[in-house]
Protein backbone atom coordinates (compact mmCIF):
# COMPACT_ATOMS: atom_id res chain seq x y z
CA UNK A 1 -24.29 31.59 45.30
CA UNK A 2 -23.43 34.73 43.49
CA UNK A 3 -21.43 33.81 40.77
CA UNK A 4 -21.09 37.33 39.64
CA UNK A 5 -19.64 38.41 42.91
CA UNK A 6 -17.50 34.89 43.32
CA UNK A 7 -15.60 36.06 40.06
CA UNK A 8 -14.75 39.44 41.19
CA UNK A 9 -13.97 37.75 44.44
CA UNK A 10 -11.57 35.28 43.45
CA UNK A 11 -10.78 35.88 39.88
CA UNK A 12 -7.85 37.94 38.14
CA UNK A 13 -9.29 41.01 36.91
CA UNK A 14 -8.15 41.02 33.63
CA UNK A 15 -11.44 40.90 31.91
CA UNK A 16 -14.33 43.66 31.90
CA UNK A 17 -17.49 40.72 31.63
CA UNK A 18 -20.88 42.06 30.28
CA UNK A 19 -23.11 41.57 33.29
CA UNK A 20 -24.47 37.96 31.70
CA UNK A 21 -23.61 34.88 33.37
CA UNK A 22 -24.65 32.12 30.49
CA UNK A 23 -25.83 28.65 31.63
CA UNK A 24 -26.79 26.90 28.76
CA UNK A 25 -27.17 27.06 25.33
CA UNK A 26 -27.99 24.73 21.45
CA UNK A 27 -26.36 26.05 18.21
CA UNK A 28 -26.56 29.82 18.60
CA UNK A 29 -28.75 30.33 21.17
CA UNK A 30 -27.88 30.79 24.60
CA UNK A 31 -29.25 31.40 27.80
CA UNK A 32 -28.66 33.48 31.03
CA UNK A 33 -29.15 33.19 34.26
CA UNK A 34 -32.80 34.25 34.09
CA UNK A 35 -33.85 32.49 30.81
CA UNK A 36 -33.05 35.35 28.59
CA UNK A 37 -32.56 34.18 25.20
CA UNK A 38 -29.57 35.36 22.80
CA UNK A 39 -28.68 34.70 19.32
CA UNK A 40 -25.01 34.17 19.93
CA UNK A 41 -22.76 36.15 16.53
CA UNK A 42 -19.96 35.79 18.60
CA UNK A 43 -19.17 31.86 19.24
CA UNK A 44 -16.67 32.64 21.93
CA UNK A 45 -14.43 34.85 19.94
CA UNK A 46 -14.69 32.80 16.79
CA UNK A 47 -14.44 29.33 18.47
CA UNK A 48 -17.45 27.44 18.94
CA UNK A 49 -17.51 26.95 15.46
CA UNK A 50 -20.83 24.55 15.27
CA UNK A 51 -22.52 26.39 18.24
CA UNK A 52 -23.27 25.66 21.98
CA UNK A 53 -23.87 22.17 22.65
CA UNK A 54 -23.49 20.35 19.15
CA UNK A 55 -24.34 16.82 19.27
CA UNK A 56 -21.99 15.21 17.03
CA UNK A 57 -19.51 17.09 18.61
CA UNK A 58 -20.66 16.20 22.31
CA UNK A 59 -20.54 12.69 21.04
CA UNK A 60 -17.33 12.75 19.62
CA UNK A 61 -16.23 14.08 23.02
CA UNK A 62 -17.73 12.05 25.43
CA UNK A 63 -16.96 8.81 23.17
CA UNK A 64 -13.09 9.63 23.76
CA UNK A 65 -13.36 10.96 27.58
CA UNK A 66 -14.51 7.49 27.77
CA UNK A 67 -11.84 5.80 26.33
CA UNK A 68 -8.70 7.65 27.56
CA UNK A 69 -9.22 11.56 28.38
CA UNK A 70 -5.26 12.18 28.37
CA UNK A 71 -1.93 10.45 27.70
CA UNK A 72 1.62 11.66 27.36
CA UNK A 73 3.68 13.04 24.16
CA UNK A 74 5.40 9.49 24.99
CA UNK A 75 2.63 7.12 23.50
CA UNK A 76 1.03 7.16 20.10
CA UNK A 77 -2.90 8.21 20.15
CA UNK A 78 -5.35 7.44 17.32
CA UNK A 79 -7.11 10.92 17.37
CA UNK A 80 -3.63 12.97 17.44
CA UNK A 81 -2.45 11.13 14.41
CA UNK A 82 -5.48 10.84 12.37
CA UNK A 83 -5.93 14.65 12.76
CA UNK A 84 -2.28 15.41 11.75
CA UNK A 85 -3.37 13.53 8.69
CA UNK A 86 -6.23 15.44 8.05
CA UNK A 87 -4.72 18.55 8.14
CA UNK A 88 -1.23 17.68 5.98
CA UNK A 89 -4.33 16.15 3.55
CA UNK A 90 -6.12 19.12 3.13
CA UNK A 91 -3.37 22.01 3.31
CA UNK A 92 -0.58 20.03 1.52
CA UNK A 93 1.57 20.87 4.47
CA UNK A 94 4.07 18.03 5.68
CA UNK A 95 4.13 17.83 9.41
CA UNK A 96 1.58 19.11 12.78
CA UNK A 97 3.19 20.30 15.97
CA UNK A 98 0.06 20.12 18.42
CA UNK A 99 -0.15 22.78 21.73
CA UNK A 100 -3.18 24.40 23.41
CA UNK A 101 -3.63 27.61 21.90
CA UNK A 102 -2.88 30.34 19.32
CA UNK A 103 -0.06 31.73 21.21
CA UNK A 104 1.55 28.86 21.71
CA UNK A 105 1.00 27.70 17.81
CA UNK A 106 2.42 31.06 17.18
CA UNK A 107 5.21 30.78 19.26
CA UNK A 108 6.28 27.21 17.81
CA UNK A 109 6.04 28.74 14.22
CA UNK A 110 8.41 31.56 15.63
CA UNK A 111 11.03 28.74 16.97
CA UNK A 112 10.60 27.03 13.61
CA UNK A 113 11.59 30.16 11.94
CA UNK A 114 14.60 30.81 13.82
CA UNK A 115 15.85 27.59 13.84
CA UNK A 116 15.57 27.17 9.85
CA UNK A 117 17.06 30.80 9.44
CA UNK A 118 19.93 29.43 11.63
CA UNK A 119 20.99 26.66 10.17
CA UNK A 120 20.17 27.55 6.66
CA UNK A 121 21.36 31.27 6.31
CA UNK A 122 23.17 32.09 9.48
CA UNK A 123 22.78 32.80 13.42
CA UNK A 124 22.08 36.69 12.33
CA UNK A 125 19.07 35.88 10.63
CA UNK A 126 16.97 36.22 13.09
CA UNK A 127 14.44 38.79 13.21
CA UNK A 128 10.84 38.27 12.29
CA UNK A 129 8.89 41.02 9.87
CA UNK A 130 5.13 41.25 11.40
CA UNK A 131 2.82 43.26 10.40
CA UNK A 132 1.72 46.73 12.01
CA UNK A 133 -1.55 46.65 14.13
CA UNK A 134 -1.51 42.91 13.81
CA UNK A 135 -2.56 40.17 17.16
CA UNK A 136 -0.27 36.93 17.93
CA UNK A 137 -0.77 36.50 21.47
CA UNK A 138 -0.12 36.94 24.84
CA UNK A 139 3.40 35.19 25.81
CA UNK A 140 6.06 37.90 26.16
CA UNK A 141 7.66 36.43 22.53
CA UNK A 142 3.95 36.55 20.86
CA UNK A 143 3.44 40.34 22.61
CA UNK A 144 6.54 40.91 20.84
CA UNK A 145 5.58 40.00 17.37
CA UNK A 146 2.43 42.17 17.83
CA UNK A 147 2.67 45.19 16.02
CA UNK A 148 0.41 47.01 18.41
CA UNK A 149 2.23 49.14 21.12
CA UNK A 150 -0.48 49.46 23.74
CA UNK A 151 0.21 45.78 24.50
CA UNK A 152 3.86 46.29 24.74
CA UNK A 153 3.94 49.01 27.54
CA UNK A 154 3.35 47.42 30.57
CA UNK A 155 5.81 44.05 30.03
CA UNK A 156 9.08 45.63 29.07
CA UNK A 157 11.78 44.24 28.01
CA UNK A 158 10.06 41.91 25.42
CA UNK A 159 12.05 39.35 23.33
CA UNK A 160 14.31 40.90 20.72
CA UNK A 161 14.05 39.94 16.77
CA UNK A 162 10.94 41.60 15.55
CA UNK A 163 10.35 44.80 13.54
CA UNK A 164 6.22 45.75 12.45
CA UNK A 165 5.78 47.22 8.97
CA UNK A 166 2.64 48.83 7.83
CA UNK A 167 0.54 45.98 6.18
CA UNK A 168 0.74 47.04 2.18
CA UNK A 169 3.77 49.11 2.22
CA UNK A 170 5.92 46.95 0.20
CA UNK A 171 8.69 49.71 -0.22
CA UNK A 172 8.71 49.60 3.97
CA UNK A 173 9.60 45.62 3.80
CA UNK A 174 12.07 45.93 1.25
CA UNK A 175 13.62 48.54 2.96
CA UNK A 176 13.74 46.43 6.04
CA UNK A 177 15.10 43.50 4.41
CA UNK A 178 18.41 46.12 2.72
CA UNK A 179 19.08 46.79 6.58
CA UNK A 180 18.40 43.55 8.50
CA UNK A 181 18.73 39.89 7.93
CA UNK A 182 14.99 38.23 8.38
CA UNK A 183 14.32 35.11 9.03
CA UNK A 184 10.71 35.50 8.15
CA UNK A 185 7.66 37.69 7.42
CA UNK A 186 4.80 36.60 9.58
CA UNK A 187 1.02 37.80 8.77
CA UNK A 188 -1.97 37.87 9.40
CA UNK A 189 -4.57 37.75 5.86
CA UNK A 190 -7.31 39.14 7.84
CA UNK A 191 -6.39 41.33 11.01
CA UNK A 192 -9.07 40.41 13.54
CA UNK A 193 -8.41 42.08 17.10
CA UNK A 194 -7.00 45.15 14.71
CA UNK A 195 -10.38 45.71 13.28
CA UNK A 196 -11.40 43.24 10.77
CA UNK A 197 -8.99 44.35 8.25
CA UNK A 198 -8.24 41.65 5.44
CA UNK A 199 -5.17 42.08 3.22
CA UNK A 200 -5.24 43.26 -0.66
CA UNK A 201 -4.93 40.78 -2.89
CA UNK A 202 -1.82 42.85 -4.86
CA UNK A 203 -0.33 42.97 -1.32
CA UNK A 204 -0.45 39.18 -0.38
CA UNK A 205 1.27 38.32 -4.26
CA UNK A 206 3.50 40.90 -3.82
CA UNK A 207 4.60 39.25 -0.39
CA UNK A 208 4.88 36.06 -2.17
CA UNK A 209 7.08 37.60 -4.70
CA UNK A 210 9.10 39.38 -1.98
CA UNK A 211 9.92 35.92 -0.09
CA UNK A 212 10.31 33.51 -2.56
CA UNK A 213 13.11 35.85 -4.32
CA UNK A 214 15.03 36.19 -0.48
CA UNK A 215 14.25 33.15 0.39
CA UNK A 216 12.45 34.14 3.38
CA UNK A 217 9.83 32.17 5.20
CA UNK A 218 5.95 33.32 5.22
CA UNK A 219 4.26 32.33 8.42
CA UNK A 220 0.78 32.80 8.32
CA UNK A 221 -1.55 33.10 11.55
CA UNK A 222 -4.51 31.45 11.14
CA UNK A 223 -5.64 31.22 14.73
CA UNK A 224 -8.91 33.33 14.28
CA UNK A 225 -8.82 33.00 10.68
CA UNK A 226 -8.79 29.42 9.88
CA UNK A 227 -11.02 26.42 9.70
CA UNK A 228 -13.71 27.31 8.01
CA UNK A 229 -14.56 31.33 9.42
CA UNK A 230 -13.69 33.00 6.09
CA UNK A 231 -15.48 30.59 4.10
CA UNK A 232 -12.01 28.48 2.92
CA UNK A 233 -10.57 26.18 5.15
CA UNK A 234 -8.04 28.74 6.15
CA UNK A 235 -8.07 32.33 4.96
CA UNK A 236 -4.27 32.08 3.07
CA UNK A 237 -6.90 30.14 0.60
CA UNK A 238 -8.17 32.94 -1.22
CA UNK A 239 -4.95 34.52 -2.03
CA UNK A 240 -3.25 31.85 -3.77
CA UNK A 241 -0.49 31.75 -0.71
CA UNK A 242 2.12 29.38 -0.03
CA UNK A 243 3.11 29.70 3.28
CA UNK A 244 5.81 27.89 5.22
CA UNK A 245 4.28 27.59 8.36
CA UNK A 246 0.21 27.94 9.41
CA UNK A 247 -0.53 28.77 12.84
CA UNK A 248 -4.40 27.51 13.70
CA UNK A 249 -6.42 26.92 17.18
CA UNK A 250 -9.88 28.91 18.44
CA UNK A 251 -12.50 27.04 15.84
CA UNK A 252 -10.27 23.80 15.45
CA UNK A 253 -11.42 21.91 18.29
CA UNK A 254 -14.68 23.69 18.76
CA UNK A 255 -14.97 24.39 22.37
CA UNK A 256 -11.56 22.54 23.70
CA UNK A 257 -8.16 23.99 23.59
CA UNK A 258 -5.92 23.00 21.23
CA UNK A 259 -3.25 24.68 18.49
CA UNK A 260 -1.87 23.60 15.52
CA UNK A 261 1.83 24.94 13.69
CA UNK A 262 1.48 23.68 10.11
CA UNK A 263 4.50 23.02 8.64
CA UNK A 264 5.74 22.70 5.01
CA UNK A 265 7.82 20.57 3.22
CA UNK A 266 10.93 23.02 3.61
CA UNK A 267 10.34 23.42 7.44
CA UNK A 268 8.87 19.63 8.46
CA UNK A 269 12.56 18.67 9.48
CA UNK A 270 13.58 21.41 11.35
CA UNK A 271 12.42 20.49 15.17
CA UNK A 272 14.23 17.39 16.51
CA UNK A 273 13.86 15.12 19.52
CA UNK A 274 13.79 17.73 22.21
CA UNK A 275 13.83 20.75 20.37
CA UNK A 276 9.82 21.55 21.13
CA UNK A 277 7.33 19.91 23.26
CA UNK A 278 4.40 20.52 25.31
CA UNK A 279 2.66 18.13 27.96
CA UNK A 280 -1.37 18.91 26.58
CA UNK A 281 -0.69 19.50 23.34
CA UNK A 282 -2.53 16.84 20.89
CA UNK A 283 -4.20 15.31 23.96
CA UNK A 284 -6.69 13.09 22.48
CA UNK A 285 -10.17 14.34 24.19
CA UNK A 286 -9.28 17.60 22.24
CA UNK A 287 -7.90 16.05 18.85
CA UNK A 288 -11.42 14.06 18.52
CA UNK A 289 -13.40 16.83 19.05
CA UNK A 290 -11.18 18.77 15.68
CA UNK A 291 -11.85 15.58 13.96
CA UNK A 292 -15.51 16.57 14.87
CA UNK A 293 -14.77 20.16 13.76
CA UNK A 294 -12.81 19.31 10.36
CA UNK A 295 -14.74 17.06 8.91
CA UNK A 296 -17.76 18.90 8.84
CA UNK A 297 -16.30 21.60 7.06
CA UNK A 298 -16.47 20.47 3.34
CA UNK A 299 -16.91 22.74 0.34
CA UNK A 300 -20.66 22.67 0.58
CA UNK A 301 -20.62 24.58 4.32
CA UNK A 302 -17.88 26.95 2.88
CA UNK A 303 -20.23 27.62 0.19
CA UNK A 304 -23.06 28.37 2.89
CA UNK A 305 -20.46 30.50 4.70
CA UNK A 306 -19.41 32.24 1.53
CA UNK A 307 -23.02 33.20 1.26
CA UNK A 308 -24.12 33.95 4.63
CA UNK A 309 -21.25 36.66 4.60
CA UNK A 310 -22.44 37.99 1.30
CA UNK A 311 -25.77 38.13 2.28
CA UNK A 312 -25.19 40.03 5.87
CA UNK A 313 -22.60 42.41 3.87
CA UNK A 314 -25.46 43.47 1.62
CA UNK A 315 -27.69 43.84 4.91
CA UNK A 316 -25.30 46.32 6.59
CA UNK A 317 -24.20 47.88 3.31
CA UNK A 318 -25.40 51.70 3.23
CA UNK A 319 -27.59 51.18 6.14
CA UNK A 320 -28.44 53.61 8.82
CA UNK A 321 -25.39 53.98 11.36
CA UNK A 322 -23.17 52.10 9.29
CA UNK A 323 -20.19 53.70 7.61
CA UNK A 324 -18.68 50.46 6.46
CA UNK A 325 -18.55 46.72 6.41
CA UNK A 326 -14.74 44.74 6.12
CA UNK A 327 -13.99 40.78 6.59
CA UNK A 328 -14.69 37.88 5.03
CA UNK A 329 -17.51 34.95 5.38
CA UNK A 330 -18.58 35.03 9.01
CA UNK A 331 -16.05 37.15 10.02
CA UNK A 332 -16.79 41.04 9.61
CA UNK A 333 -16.64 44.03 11.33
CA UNK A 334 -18.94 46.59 11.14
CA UNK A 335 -17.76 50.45 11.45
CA UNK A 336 -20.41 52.30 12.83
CA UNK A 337 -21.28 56.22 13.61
CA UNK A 338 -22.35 55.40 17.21
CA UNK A 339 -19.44 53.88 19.55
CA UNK A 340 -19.16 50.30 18.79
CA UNK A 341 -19.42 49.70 22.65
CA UNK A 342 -22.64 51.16 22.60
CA UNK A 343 -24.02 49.17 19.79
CA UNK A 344 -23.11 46.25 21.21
CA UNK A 345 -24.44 46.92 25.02
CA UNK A 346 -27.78 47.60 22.49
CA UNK A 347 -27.69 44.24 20.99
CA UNK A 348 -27.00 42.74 24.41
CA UNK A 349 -30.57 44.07 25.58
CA UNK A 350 -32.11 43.17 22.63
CA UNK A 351 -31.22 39.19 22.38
CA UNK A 352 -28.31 39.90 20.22
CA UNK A 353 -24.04 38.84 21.14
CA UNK A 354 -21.67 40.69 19.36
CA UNK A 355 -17.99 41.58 19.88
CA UNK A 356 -15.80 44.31 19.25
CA UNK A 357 -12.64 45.17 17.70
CA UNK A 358 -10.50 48.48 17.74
CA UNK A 359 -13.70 51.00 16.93
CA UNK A 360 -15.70 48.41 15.02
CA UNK A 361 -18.49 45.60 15.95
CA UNK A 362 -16.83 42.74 15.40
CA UNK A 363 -19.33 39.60 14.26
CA UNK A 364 -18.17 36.13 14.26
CA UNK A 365 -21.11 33.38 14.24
CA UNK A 366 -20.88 29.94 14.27
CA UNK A 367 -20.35 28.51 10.75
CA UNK A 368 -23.78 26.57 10.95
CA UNK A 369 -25.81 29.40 12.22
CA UNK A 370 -29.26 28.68 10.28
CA UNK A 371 -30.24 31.78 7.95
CA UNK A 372 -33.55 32.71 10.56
CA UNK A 373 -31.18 33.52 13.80
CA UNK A 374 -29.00 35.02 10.91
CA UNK A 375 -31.40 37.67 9.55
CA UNK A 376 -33.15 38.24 13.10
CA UNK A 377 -29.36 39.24 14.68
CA UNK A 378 -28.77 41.26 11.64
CA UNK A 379 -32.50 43.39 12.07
CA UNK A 380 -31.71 43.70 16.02
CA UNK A 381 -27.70 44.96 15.01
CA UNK A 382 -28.77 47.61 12.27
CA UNK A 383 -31.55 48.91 14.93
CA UNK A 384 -28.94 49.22 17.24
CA UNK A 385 -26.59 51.06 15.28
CA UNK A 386 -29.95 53.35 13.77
CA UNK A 387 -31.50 54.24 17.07
């Protein structure tokens, strides 16, 4: 069988595939179809987050398929509870609302906000403050609270209730808020499909200031973020934020689907029985495999992911092709004189997986990548980007 040709065949066409089918892979190496070899620096788009394969996390799989693969929002499950804990430990938030995915983790955070803004300040405070060029998602509502109009075009009308300011223009908020009543200002720290492009640090306290003073909520989006990539648990970490509400999935589960909405103290009471639900969301097979994830990621592998970013930033720094280096911990994007397209069709031939975003090479390893695939991916990138 021609698996190549069975996916054009019989599959949407909404993706342009490199010409690699992968069969198999351990940590961050995978393999093709003919026993090529890659180093993998892109951990399917930031999610794999202990590589292809992982053992404790295969176990930790298996060991629940075994028990009961799926059961109903009905019935209590260990893993679904035991992770809620987890996360309310180690964030200080108050409640989880499990789903499947980032949009849908964004989209609950955007029902949260409403429904809070509602009740607490009126039915007009309803629109949402995102960010321009930032990524939430795919749903029509999530599209919406994108602040990139490419994705709008083709999907008109898309939900009312959002306006995009330019991420650091204070004075463009606050003139916002004098028109419109806002229920919230949703961000990302580190804009990842815009280009790798974190936040200031004078922006994200004066965005603390701004909300705390209007009593506005700050929803953060942690889904590419969060657990573990930027070398904190999640990236709100190094800024000293407080948010209301975290958004999280990709890394969290490491392989499986699953999202997360964080929610504070002043949000945990908002959603009532019936208000919010979803039929896969927190289904224990994927809550045991987070458990997996989480508690693995302690200070020391932040530390190691702290460094391994350092260390590849000082790689790429000044070298040939490369005009700059943004993100943080294992999550950087490389802006380079040659189209990043090209670079990374290079790396492809060479053994090397990378990823773009906007005009830059986007890298995003598994957190456990060992420093020898590390500095052999980061030889084969500059090459690519020199040549």
């Amino acid at each position: 069988m021609n698996i190549k040709q069975t996916d054009k065949q019989y599959i949407a066409g909404t993706y342009n595939r490199f010409p690699v089918e992968i069969v198999s892979g351990k940590g961050s190496l995978v393999v093709d179809e003919n026993g090529k070899e890659y180093i993998d620096m892109g951990s399917g788009i930031a999610v794999t987050s202990f590589g292809v394969a992982d053992e404790k996390w295969v176990e930790a799989v298996a060991a629940q398929a075994g028990k009961v693969q799926h059961m109903s929002n009905l019935y209590y499950t260990e893993p679904c509870a035991l992770l809620a804990r987890e996360l309310c430990e180690r964030t200080g938030m108050a409640k989880v609302f499990f789903s499947n995915s980032g949009a849908e983790a964004n989209e609950c955070a955007i029902k949260v906000a409403r429904k809070w803004a509602a009740e607490k300040k009126g039915p007009e405070h309803f629109t949402i403050a995102t960010l321009k060029n930032s990524f939430h998602g795919r749903t029509l509502t999530t599209l919406a609270a994108t602040g990139q109009e490419h994705y709008h075009e083709l999907f008109q009308p898309l939900t009312p209730g959002f306006a995009h300011v330019e991420a650091g223009n204070m004075a463009e908020l606050e003139a916002l808020a004098a028109s419109t009543p806002l229920a919230a200002v949703m961000i990302e720290c580190i804009q990842g499909e815009g280009g790798v492009l974190p936040i200031s640090r004078e922006y994200a306290e004066a965005l603390s200031r701004f909300v705390k003073e209007r009593d506005i909520l700050l929803v953060v989006d942690e889904v590419q973020t969060g657990n573990g990539r930027t070398g904190r648990l999640y990236s709100y970490m190094h800024y000293g934020l407080e948010p209301d509400i975290v958004s999280t999935a990709k890394g969290l589960a490491g392989g499986l689907p699953l999202g997360a909405t964080l929610l504070s103290g002043k949000v945990q009471g908002i959603l009532g029985f019936g208000d919010h639900g979803s039929t896969f969301g927190g289904n224990p097979v994927c809550c045991a495999a987070a458990l997996s994830v989480l508690g693995r990621i302690d200070e020391d592998l932040l530390g190691q992911v702290r460094a391994k970013g350092e260390w590849l930033k000082a790689a790429f720094q000044g070298a040939e092709g490369i005009e700059g280096v943004t993100g943080l911990g294992l999550m950087l994007g490389l802006k380079t004189t040659k189209p990043a397209g090209e670079v990374v069709a290079k790396c492809m031939e060479n053994g090397v997986l990378c990823l773009t975003a906007k005009d830059k090479v986007r890298l995003l390893p598994a957190l456990n990548i060992p420093m020898e695939l590390l500095e052999k991916a980061a030889a084969v990138i500059k090459a690519a980007c020199a040549g």
